[in-house]
Protein backbone atom coordinates (compact mmCIF):
# COMPACT_ATOMS: atom_id res chain seq x y z
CA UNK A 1 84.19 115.00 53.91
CA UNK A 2 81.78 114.83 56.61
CA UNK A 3 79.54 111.80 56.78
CA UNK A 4 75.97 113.07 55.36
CA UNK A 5 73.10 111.20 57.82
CA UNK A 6 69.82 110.54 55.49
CA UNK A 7 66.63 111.48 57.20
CA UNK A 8 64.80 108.34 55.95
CA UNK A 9 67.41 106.10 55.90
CA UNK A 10 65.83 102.42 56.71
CA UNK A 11 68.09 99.60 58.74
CA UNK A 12 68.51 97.65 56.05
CA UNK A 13 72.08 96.68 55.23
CA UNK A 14 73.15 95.32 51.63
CA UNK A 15 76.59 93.64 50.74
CA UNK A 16 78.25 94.98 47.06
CA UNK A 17 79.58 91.68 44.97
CA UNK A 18 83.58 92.52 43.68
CA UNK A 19 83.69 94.51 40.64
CA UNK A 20 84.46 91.39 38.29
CA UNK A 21 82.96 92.05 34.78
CA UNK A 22 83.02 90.13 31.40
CA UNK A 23 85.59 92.10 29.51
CA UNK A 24 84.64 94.15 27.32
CA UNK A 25 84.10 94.02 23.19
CA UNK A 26 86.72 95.04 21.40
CA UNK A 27 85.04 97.68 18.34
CA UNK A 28 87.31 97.42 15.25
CA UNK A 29 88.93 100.56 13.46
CA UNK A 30 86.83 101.70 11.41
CA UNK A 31 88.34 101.51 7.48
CA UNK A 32 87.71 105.12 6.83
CA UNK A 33 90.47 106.52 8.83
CA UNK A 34 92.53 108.32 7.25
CA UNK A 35 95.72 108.46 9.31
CA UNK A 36 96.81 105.78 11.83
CA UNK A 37 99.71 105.28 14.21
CA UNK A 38 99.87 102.10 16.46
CA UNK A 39 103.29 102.83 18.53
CA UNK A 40 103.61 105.89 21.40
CA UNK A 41 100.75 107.58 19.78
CA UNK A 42 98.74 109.78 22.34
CA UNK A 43 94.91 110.19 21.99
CA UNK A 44 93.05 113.35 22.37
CA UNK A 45 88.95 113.28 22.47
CA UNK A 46 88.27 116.68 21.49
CA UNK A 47 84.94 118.36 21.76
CA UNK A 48 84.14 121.75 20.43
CA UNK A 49 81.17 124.22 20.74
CA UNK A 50 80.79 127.65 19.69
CA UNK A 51 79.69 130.62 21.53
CA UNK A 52 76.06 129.12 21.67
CA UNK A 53 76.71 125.90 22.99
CA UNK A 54 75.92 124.67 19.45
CA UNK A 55 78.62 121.73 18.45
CA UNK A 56 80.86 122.60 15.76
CA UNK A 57 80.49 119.94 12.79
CA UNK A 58 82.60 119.68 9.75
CA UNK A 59 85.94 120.32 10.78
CA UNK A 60 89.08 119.04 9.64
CA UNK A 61 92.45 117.77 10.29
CA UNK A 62 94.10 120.85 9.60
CA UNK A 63 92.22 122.67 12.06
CA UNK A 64 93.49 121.16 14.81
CA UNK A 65 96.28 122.01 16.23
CA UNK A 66 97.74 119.98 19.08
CA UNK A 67 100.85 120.87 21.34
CA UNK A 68 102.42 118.96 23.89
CA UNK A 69 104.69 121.23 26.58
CA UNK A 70 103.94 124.21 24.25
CA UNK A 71 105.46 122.45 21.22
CA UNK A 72 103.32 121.97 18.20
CA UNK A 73 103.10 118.32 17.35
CA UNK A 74 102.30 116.54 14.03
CA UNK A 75 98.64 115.15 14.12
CA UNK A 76 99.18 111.29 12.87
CA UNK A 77 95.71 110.12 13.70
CA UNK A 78 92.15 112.14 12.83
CA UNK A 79 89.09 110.38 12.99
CA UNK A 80 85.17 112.05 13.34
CA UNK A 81 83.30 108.60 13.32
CA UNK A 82 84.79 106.59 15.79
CA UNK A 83 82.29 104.13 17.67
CA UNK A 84 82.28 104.96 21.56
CA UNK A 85 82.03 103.28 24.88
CA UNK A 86 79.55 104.98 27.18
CA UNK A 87 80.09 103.33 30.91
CA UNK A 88 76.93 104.56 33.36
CA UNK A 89 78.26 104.82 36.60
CA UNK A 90 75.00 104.84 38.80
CA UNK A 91 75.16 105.57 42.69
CA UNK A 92 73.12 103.32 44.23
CA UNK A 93 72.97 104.69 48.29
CA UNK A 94 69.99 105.68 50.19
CA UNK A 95 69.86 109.15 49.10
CA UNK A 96 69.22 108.26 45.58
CA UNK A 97 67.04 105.43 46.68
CA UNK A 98 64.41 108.43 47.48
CA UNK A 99 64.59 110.17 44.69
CA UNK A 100 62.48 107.35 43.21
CA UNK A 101 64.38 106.67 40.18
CA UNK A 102 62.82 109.94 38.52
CA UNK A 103 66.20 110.59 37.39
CA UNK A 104 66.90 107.04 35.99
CA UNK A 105 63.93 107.87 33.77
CA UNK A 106 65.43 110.75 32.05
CA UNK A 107 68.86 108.75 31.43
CA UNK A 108 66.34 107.19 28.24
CA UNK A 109 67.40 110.55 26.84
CA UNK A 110 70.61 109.56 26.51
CA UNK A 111 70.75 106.32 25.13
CA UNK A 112 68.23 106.64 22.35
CA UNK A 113 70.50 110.15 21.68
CA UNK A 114 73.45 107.69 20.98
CA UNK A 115 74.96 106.08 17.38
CA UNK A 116 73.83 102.90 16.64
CA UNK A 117 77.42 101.60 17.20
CA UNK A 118 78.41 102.95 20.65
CA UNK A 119 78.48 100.51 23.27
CA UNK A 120 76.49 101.17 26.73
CA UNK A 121 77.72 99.89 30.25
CA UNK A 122 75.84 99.92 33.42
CA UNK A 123 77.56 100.58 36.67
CA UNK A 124 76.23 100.77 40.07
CA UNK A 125 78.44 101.88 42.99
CA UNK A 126 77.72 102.36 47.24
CA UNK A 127 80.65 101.08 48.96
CA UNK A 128 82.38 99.49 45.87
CA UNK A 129 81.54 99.38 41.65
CA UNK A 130 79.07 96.78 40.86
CA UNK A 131 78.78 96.07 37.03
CA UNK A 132 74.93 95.51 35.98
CA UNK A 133 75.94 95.09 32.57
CA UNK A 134 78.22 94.53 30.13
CA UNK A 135 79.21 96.69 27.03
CA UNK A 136 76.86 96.20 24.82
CA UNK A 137 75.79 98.23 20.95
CA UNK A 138 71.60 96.95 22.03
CA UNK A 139 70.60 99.93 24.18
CA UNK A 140 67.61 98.36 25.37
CA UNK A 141 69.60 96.44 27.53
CA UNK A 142 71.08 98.97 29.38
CA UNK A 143 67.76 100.55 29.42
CA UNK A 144 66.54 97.32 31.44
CA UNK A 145 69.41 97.26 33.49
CA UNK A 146 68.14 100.68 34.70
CA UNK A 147 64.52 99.54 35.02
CA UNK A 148 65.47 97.07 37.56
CA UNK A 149 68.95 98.97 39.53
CA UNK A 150 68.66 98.22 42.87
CA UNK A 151 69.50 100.54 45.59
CA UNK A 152 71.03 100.26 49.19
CA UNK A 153 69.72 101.05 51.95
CA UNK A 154 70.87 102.21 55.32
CA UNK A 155 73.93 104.00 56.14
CA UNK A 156 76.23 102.76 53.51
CA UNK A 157 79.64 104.40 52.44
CA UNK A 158 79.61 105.94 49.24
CA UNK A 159 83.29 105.82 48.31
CA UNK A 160 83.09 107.78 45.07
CA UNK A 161 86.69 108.53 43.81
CA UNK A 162 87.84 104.70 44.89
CA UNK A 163 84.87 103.51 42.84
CA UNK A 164 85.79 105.69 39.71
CA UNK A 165 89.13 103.90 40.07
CA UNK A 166 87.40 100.59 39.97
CA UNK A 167 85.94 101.73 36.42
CA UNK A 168 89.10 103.34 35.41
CA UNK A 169 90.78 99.97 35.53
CA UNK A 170 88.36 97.78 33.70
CA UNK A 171 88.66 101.19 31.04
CA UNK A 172 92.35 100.26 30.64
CA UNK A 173 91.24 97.26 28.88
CA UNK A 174 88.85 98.44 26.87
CA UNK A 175 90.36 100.09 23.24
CA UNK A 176 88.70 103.15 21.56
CA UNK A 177 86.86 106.02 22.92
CA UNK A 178 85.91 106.05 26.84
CA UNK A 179 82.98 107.93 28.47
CA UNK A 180 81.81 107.92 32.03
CA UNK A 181 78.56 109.57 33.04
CA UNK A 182 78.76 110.21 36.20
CA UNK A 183 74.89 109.94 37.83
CA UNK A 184 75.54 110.67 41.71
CA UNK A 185 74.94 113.39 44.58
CA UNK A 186 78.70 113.99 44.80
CA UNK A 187 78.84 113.19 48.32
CA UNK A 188 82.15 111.11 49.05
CA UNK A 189 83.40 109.12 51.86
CA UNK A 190 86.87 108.07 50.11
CA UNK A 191 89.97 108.69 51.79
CA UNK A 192 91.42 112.05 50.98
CA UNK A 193 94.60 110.17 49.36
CA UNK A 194 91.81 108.29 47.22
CA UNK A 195 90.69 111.55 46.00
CA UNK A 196 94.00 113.15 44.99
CA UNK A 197 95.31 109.98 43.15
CA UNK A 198 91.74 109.80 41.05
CA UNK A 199 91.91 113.39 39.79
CA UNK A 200 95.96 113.28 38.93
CA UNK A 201 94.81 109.79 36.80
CA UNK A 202 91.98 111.28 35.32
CA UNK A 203 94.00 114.43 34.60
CA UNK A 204 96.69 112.07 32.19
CA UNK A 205 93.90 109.50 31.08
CA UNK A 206 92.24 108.82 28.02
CA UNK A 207 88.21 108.75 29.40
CA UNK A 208 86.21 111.85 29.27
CA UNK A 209 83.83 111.95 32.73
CA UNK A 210 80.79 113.81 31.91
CA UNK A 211 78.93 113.99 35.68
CA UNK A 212 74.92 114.94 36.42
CA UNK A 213 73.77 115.44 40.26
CA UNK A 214 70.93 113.56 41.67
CA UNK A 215 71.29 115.79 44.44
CA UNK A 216 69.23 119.15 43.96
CA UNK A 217 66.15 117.86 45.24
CA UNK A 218 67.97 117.87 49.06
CA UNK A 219 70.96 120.76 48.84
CA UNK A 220 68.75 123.56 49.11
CA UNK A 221 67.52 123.89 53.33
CA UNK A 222 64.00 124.63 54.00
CA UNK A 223 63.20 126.85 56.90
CA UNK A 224 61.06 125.94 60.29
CA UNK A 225 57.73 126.57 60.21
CA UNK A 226 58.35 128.42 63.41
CA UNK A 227 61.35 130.42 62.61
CA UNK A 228 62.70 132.05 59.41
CA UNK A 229 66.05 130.58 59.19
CA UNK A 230 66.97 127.08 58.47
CA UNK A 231 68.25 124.81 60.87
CA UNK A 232 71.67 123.84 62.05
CA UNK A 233 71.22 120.59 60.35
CA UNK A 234 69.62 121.92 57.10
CA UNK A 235 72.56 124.12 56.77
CA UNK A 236 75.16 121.75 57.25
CA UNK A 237 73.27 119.16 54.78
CA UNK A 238 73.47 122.27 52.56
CA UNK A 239 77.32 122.75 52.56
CA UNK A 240 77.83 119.34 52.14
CA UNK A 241 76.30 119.59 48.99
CA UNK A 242 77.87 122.42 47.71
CA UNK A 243 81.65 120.64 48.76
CA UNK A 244 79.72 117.79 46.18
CA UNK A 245 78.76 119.88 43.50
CA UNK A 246 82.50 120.99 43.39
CA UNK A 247 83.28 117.61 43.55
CA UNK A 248 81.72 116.74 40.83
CA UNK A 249 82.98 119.94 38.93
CA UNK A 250 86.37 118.91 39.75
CA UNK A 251 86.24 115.45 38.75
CA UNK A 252 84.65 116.72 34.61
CA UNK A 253 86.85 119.63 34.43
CA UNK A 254 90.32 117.96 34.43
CA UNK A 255 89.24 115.15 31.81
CA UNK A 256 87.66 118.00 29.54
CA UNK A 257 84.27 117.07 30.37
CA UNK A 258 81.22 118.91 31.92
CA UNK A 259 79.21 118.84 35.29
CA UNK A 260 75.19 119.45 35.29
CA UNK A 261 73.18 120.39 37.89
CA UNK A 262 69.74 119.59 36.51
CA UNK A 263 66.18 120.83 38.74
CA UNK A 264 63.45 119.18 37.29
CA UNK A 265 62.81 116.24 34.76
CA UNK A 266 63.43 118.55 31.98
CA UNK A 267 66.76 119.54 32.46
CA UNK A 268 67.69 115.85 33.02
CA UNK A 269 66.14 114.89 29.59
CA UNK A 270 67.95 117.94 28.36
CA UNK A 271 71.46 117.22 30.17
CA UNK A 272 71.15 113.46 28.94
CA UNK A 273 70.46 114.37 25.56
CA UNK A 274 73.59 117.49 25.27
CA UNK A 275 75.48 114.47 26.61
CA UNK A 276 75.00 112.20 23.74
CA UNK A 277 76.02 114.43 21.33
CA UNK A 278 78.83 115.36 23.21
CA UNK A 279 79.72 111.84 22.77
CA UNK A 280 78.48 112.14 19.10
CA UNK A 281 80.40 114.76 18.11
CA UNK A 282 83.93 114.09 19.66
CA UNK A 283 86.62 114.73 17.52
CA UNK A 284 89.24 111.99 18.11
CA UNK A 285 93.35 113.19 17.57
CA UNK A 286 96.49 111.34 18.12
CA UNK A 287 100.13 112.71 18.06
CA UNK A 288 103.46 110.69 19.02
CA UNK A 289 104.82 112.33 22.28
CA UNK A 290 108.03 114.88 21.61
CA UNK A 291 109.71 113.36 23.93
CA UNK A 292 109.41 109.99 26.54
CA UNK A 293 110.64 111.42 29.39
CA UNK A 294 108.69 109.74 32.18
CA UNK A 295 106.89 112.95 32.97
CA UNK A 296 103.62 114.43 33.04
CA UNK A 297 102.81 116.62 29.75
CA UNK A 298 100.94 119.77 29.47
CA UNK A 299 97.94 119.09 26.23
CA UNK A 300 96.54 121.85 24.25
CA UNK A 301 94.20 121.78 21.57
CA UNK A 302 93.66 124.75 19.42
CA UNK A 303 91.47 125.18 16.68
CA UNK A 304 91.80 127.93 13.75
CA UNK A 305 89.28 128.45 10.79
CA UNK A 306 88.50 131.23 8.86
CA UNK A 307 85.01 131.30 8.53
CA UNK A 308 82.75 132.53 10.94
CA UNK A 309 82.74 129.21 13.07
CA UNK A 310 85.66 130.13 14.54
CA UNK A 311 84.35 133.29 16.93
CA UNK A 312 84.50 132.43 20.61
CA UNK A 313 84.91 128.65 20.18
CA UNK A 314 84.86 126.59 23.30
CA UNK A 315 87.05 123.40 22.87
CA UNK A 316 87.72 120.74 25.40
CA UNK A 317 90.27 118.09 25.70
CA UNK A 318 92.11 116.03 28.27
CA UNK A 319 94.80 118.00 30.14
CA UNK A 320 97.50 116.12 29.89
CA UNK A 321 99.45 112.53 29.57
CA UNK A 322 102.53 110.29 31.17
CA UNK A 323 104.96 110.45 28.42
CA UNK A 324 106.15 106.55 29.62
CA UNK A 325 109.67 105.57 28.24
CA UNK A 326 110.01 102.35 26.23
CA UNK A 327 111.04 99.84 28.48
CA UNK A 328 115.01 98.95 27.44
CA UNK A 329 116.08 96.07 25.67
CA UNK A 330 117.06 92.86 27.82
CA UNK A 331 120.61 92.02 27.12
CA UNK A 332 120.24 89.02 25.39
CA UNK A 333 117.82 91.42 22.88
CA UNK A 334 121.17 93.90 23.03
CA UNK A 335 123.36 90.94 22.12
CA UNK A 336 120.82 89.83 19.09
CA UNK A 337 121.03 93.59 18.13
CA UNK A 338 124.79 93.83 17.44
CA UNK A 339 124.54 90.55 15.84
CA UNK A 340 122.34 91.96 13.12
């Protein structure tokens, strides 16, 4: 993508400290589950809405109905109460910088719209992720953290997809269910490799990216006073945008999550809040994989009632998973094997 040259951009240069955070609590199962599998079991967040947008509460295990390649699989794990981890991936560039944190001020939407048990991260990303805070169940700290984000200024790289990555793999250590919000203009200066790897791993990955743009206030061009159309510049700046806003489309869509494209203060409050009970109302599922084949597996979630909930329901899901062999025995484990 083209580099995107900020108007007011000041000459002041700021350094990003290595994305090293404290790792993460580790939330207990919950002793109300009713079904649980600890070996090859695959997980499946599962969010569904009806023809409204309303969220569909009260469903049950029988449903669901998951398949894998095509091929209807057992459910072994169903869970509606599952504590979650929200990670707040801020971008912290110039651009942002003059929006004047108006956004940041809506994201209070979000965390007072969240159960008492989920755990809230704070990210901040230019160049490279910065963690601002740890997970943590007390929203008011990540509600300071906001407060006090500091942005950089100048004409920084805003390597989007290679950040995500940087989240993605302090995710891998973190058990239970994974949410990224996503607050950025969508504008990335990645490599284009970067950018294909990130959306094949979030494609057969566990953590739903829900993403809001901080960008409206500069995609649409304004026109010369003395002339009717917009500028060279202004247009440019405009498609830029637009290649972001499909960015950030992209980037939701294949983890079963949602883009929003908010224009005033409040449709953030609003996007914030529709975000927290996405997170609220997430279904969780787990099957055992048909087969472990080593290859990438087509998910599909269907879900069938016979009451009038079930007209035009919207459900969305991860798209698919690695089915990853078990690694083979050693041969001294083979040996040990025949001896028994």
């Amino acid at each position: 993508m083209t580099k995107f040259y900020f108007r007011r951009a000041c000459l002041i240069g700021a350094v990003l400290l290595p994305f090293s955070p404290v790792q993460s609590q580790q939330i207990p199962a919950s002793p109300s589950e009713p079904i649980r599998v600890r070996v090859d079991m695959v997980s499946v967040g599962v969010i569904v809405t009806d023809d409204s947008g309303r969220f569909v509460e009260g469903l049950r295990h029988e449903d669901f109905h998951v398949l894998d390649n095509g091929v209807e699989q057992p459910i072994r794990y169903f869970s509606l109460e599952q504590p979650s981890h929200v990670l707040l991936l801020v971008e912290a560039g110039p651009a942002v910088y003059l929006l004047e944190g108006g956004h940041l001020n809506a994201a209070y939407a979000l965390l007072s719209g969240l159960s008492p048990s989920d755990q809230v991260a704070v990210v901040k990303y230019a160049e490279k992720p910065e963690a601002v805070c740890d997970f943590s169940a007390d929203k008011q700290i990540a509600a300071g953290a906001l407060e006090h984000l500091n942005f950089n200024l100048g004409f920084g790289a805003l390597n989007l997809s290679e950040s995500i990555a940087g989240v993605l793999d302090w995710l891998d250590k973190t058990e239970g269910t994974k949410t990224i919000v996503l607050l950025s203009t969508g504008v990335d200066t990645s490599a284009p490799k970067a950018v294909a790897e990130l959306l094949q791993r979030l494609r057969v990955g566990d953590v739903r990216l829900l993403a809001v743009s901080l960008a409206v206030e500069m995609r649409t061009p304004t026109a010369s006073k003395k002339r009717s159309t917009p500028s060279q510049a202004a247009v440019l700046a405009a498609q830029q945008f637009a290649e972001a806003d499909e960015t950030l489309r992209q980037l939701a869509g294949v983890t079963g999550g949602r883009a929003y494209f908010p224009a005033n203060a409040k449709e953030f409050s609003a996007a914030y809040a529709e975000i927290a009970q996405i997170v609220r109302h997430e279904y969780s599922l787990g099957f055992s994989p048909g087969e472990l084949d080593g290859q990438e597996h087509r998910i599909e979630v269907r879900v069938v009632v016979d009451d009038a909930r079930g007209h035009g329901l919207r459900v969305d899901h991860r798209q698919g998973y690695v089915a990853t062999p078990r690694p083979r025995p050693a041969e001294n484990d083979l040996d040990k094997m025949r001896m028994e």
